[in-house]
N, C-alpha and C. Protein backbone atom coordinates (compact mmCIF):
# COMPACT_ATOMS: atom_id res chain seq x y z
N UNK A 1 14.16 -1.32 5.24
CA UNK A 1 13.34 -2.42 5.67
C UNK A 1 12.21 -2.68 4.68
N UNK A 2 11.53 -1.67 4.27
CA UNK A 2 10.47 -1.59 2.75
C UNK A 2 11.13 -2.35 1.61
N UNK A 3 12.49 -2.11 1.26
CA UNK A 3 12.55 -2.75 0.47
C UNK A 3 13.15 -4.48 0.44
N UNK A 4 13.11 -4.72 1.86
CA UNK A 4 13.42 -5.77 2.00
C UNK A 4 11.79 -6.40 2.30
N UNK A 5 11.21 -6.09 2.74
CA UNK A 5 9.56 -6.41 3.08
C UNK A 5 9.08 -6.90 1.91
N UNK A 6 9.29 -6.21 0.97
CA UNK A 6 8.50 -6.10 -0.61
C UNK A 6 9.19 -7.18 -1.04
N UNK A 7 10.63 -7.35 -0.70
CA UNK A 7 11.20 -8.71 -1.80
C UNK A 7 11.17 -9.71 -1.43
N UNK A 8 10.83 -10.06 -0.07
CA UNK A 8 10.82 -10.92 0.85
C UNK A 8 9.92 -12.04 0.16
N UNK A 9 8.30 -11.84 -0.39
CA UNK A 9 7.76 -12.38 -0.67
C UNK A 9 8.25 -13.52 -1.95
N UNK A 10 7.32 -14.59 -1.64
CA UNK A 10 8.20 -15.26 -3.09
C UNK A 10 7.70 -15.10 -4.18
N UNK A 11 6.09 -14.31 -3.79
CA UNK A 11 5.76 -13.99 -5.32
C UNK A 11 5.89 -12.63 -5.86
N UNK A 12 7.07 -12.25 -5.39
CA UNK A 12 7.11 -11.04 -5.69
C UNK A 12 8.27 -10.70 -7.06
N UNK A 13 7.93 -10.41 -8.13
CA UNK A 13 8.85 -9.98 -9.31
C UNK A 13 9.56 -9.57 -9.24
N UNK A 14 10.78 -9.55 -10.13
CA UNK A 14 11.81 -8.66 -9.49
C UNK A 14 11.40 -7.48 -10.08
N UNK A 15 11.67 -5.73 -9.52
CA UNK A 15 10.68 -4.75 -10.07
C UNK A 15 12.18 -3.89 -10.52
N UNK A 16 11.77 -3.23 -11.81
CA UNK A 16 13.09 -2.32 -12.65
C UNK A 16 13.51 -1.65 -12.01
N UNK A 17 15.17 -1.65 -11.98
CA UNK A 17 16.08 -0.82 -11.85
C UNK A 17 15.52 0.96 -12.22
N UNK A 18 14.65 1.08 -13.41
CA UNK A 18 14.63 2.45 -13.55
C UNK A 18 13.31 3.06 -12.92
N UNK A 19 12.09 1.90 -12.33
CA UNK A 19 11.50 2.51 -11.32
C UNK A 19 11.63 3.47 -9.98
N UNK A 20 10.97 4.54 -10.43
CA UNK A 20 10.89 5.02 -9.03
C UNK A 20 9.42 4.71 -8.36
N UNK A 21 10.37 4.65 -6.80
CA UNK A 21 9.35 4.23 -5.91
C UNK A 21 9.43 5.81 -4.92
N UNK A 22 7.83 5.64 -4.21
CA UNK A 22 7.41 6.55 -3.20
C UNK A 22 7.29 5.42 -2.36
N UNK A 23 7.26 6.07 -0.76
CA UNK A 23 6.89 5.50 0.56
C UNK A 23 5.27 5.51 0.18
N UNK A 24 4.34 4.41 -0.29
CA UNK A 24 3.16 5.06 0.33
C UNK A 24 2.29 4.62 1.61
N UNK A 25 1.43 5.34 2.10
CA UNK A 25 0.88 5.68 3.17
C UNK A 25 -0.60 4.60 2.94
N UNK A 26 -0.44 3.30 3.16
CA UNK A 26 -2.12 2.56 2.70
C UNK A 26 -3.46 3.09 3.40
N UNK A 27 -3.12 3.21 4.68
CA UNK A 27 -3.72 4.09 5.22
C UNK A 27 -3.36 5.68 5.10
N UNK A 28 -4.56 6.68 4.20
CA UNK A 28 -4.22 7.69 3.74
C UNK A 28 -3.87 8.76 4.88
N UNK A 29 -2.68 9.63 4.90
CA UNK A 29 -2.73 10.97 5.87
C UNK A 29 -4.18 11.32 5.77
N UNK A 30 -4.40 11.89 4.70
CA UNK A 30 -5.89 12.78 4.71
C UNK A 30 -6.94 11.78 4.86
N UNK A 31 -6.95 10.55 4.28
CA UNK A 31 -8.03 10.12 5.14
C UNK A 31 -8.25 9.95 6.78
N UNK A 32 -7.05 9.98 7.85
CA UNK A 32 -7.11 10.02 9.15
C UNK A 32 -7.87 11.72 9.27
N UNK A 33 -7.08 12.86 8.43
CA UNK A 33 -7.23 13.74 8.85
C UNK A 33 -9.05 14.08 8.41
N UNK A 34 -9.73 13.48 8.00
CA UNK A 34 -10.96 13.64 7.46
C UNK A 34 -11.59 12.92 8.49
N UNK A 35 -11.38 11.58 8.49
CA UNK A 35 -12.40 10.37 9.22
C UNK A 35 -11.62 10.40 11.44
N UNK A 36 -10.57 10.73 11.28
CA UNK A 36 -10.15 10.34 12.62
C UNK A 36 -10.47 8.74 13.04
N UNK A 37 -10.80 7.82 12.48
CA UNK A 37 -10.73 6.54 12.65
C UNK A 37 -9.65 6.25 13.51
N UNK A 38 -8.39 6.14 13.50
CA UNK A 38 -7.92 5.45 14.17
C UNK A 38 -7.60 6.02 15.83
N UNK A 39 -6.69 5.22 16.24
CA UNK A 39 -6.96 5.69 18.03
C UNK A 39 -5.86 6.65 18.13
N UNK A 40 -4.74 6.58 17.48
CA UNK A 40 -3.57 7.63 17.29
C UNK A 40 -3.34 7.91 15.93
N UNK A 41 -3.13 9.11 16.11
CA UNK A 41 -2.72 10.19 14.53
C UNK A 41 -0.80 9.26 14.09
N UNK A 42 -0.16 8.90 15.07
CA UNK A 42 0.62 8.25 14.58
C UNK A 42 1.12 6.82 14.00
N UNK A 43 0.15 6.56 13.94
CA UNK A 43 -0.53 5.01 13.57
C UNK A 43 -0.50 5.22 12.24
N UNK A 44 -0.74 6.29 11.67
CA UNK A 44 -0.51 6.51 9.99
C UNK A 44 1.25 6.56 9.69
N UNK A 45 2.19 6.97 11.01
CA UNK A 45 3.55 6.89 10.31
C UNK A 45 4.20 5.29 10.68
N UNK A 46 3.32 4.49 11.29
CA UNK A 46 3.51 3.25 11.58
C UNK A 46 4.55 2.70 10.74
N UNK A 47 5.74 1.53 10.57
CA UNK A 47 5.90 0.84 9.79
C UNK A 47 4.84 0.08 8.78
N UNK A 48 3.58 -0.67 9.77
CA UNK A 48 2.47 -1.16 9.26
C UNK A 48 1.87 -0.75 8.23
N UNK A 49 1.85 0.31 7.89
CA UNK A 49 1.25 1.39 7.07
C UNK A 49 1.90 1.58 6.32
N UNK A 50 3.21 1.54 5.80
CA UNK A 50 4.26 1.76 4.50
C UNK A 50 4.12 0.46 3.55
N UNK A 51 4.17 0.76 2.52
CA UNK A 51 5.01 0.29 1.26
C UNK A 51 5.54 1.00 0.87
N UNK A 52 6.47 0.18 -0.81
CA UNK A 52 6.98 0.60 -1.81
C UNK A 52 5.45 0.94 -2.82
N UNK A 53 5.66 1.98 -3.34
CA UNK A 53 4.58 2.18 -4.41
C UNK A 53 5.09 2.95 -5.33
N UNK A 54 4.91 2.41 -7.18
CA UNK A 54 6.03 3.18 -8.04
C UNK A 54 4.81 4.50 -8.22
N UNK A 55 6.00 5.55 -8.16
CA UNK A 55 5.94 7.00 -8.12
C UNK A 55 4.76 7.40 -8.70
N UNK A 56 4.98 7.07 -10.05
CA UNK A 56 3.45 7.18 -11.10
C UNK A 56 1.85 6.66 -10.59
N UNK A 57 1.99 5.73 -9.62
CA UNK A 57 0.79 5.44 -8.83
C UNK A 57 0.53 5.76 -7.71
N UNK A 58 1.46 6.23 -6.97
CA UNK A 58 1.01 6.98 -5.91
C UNK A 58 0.87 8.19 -5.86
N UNK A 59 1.46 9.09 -7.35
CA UNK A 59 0.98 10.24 -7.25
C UNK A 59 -1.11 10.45 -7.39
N UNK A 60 -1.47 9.26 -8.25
CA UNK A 60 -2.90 9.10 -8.31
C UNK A 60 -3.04 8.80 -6.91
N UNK A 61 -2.97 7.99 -6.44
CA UNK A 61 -3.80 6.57 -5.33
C UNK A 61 -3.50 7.79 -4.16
N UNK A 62 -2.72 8.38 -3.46
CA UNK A 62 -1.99 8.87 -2.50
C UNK A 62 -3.24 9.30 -1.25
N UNK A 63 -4.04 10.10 -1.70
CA UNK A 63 -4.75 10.98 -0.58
C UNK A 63 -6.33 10.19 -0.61
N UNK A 64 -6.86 8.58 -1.44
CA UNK A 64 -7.94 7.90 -1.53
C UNK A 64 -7.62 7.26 -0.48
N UNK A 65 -9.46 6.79 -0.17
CA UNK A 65 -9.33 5.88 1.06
C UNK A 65 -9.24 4.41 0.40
N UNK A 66 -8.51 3.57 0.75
CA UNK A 66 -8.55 2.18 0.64
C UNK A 66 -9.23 2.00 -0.88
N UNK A 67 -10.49 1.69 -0.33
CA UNK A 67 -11.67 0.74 -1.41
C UNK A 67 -11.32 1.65 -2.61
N UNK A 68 -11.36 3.20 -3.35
CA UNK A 68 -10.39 3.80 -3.85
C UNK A 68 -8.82 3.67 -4.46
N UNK A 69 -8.11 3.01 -3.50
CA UNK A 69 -6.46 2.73 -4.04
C UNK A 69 -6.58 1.27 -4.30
N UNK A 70 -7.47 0.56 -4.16
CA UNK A 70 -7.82 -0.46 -4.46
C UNK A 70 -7.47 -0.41 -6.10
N UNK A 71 -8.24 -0.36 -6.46
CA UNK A 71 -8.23 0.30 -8.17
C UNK A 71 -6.83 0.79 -8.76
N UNK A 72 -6.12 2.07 -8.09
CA UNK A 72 -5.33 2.11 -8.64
C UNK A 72 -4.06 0.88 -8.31
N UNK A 73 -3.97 0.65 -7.48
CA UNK A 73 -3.49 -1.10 -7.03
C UNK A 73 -3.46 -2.14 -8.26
N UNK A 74 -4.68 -2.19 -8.88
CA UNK A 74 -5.04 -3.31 -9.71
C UNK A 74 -4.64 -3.31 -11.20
N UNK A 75 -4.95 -1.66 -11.18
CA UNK A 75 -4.67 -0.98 -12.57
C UNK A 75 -6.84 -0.27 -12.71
N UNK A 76 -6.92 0.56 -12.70
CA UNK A 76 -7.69 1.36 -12.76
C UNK A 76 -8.39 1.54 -14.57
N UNK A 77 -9.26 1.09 -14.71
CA UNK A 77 -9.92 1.06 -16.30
C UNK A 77 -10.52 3.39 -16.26
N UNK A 78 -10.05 3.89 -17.03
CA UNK A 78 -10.33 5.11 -17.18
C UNK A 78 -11.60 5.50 -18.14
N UNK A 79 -12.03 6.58 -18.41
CA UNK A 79 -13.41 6.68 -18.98
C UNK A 79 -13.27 6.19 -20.41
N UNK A 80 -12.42 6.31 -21.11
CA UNK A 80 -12.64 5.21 -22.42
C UNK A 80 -12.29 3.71 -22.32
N UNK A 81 -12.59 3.09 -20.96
CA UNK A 81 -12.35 1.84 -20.52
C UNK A 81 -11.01 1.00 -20.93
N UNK A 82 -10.06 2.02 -20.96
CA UNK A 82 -8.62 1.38 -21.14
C UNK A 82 -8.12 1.23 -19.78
N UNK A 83 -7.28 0.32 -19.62
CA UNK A 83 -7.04 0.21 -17.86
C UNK A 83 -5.55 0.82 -17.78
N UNK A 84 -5.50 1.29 -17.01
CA UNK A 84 -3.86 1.84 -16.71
C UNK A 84 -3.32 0.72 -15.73
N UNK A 85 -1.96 0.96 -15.91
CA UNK A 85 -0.70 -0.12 -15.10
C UNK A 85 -1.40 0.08 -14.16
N UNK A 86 -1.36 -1.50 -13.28
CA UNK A 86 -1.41 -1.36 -11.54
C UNK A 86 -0.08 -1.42 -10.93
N UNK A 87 -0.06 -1.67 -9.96
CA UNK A 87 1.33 -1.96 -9.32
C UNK A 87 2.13 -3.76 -9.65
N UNK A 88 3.65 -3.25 -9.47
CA UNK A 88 4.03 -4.10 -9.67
C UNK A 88 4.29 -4.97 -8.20
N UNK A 89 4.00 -3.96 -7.25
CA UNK A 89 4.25 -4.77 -5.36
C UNK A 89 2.99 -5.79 -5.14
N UNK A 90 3.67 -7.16 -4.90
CA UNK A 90 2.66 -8.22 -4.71
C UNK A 90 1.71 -7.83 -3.82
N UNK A 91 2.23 -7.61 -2.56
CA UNK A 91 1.41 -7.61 -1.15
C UNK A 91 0.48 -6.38 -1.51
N UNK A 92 0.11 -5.56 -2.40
CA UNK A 92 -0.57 -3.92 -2.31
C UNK A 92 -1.61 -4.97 -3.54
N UNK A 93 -1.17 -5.53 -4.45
CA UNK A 93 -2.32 -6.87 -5.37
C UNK A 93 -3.27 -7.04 -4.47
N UNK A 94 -2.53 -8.27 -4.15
CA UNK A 94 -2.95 -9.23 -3.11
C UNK A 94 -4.07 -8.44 -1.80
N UNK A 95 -3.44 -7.27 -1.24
CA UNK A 95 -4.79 -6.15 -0.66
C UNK A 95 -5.75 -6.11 -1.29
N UNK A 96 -5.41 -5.83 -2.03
CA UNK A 96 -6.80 -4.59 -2.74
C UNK A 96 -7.85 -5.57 -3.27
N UNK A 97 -7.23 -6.96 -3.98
CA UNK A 97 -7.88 -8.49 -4.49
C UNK A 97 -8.81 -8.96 -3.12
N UNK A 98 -8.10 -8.88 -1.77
CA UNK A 98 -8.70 -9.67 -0.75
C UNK A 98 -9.05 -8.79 0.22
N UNK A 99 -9.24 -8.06 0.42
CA UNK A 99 -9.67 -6.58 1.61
C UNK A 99 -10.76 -6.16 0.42
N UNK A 100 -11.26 -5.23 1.57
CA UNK A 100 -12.55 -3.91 1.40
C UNK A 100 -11.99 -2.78 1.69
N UNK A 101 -11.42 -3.25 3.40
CA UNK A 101 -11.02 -1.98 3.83
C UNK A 101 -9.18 -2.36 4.59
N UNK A 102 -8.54 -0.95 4.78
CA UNK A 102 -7.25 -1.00 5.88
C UNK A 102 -7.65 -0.41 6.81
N UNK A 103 -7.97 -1.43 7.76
CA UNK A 103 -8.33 -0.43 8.76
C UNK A 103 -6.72 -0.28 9.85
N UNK A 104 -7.18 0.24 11.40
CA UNK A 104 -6.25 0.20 12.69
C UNK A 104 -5.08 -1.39 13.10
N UNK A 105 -6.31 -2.44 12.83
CA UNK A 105 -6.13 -3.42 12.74
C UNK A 105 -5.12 -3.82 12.34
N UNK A 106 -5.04 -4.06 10.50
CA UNK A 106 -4.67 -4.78 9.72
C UNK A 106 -3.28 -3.51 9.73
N UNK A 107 -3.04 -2.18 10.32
CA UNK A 107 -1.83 -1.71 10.35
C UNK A 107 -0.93 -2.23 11.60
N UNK A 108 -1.52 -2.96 12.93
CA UNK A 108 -1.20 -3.19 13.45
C UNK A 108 -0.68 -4.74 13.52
N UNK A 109 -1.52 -5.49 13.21
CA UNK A 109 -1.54 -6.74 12.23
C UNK A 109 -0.11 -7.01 11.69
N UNK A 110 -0.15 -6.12 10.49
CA UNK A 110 1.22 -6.23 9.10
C UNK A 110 2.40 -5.94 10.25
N UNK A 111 2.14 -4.61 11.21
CA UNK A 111 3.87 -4.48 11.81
C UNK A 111 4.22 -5.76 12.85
N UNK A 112 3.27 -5.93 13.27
CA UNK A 112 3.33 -7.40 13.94
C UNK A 112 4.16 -8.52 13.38
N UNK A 113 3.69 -8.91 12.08
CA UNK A 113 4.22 -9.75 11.53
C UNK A 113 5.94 -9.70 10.86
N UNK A 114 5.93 -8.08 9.99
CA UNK A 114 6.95 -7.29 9.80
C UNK A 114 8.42 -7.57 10.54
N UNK A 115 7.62 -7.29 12.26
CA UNK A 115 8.50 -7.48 13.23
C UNK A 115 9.32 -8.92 13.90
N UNK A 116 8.17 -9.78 13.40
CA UNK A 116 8.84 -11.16 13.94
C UNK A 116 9.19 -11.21 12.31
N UNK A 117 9.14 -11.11 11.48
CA UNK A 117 10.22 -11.57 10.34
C UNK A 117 11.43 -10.94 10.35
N UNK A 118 11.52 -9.93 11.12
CA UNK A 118 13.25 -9.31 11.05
C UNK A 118 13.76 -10.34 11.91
N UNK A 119 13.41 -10.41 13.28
CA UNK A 119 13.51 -11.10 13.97
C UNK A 119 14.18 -13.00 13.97
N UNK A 120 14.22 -12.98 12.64
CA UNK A 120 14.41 -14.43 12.06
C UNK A 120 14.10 -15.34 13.00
């Protein structure tokens, strides 16, 4: 369903055959397990809460809160101000460009929508 979510969009590129992708978690495991923000601990294995994210960036971005993966999202400038790749997934751009934060909401929000698009 992730990878139909991700292509769904129309501005979405087509992304390489030799990418690997991770499931990632936008809302972080360890950030629930730090902050307890949301109302259920399973709200982090939500559909709402998944993307595609290539491997190489979610091994960085993985355990930051939001405003944090934001950056690596965009492509992240490092201490000799060279920027590293961001992602190539539109909708994780498009976050990190127009959000602050992911909160309960906006995981509940995305599966919402998720759900009436299978739904045709």
């Amino acid at each position: 369903m992730l990878t139909w979510w991700v292509s769904k969009k129309p501005e979405q590129q087509l992304l390489k055959l030799e990418t690997k992708f991770d499931i990632e978690h936008i809302y972080a495991k360890n950030r629930y397990e730090k902050e307890h923000t949301l109302s259920n601990r399973n709200k982090v294995e939500n559909l709402g809460n998944k993307s595609f994210l290539e491997k190489s960036i979610n091994i960085r971005a993985s355990d930051y809160c939001f405003v944090d993966k934001r950056n690596y999202y965009c492509g992240l400038k490092n201490s000799r101000n060279k920027a590293n790749e961001g992602t190539n997934i539109y909708e994780l751009r498009f976050m990190a460009e127009t959000k602050s934060d992911f909160t309960e909401q906006d995981i509940e929000e995305r599966y919402d929508i998720l759900i009436v698009s299978l739904s045709f």
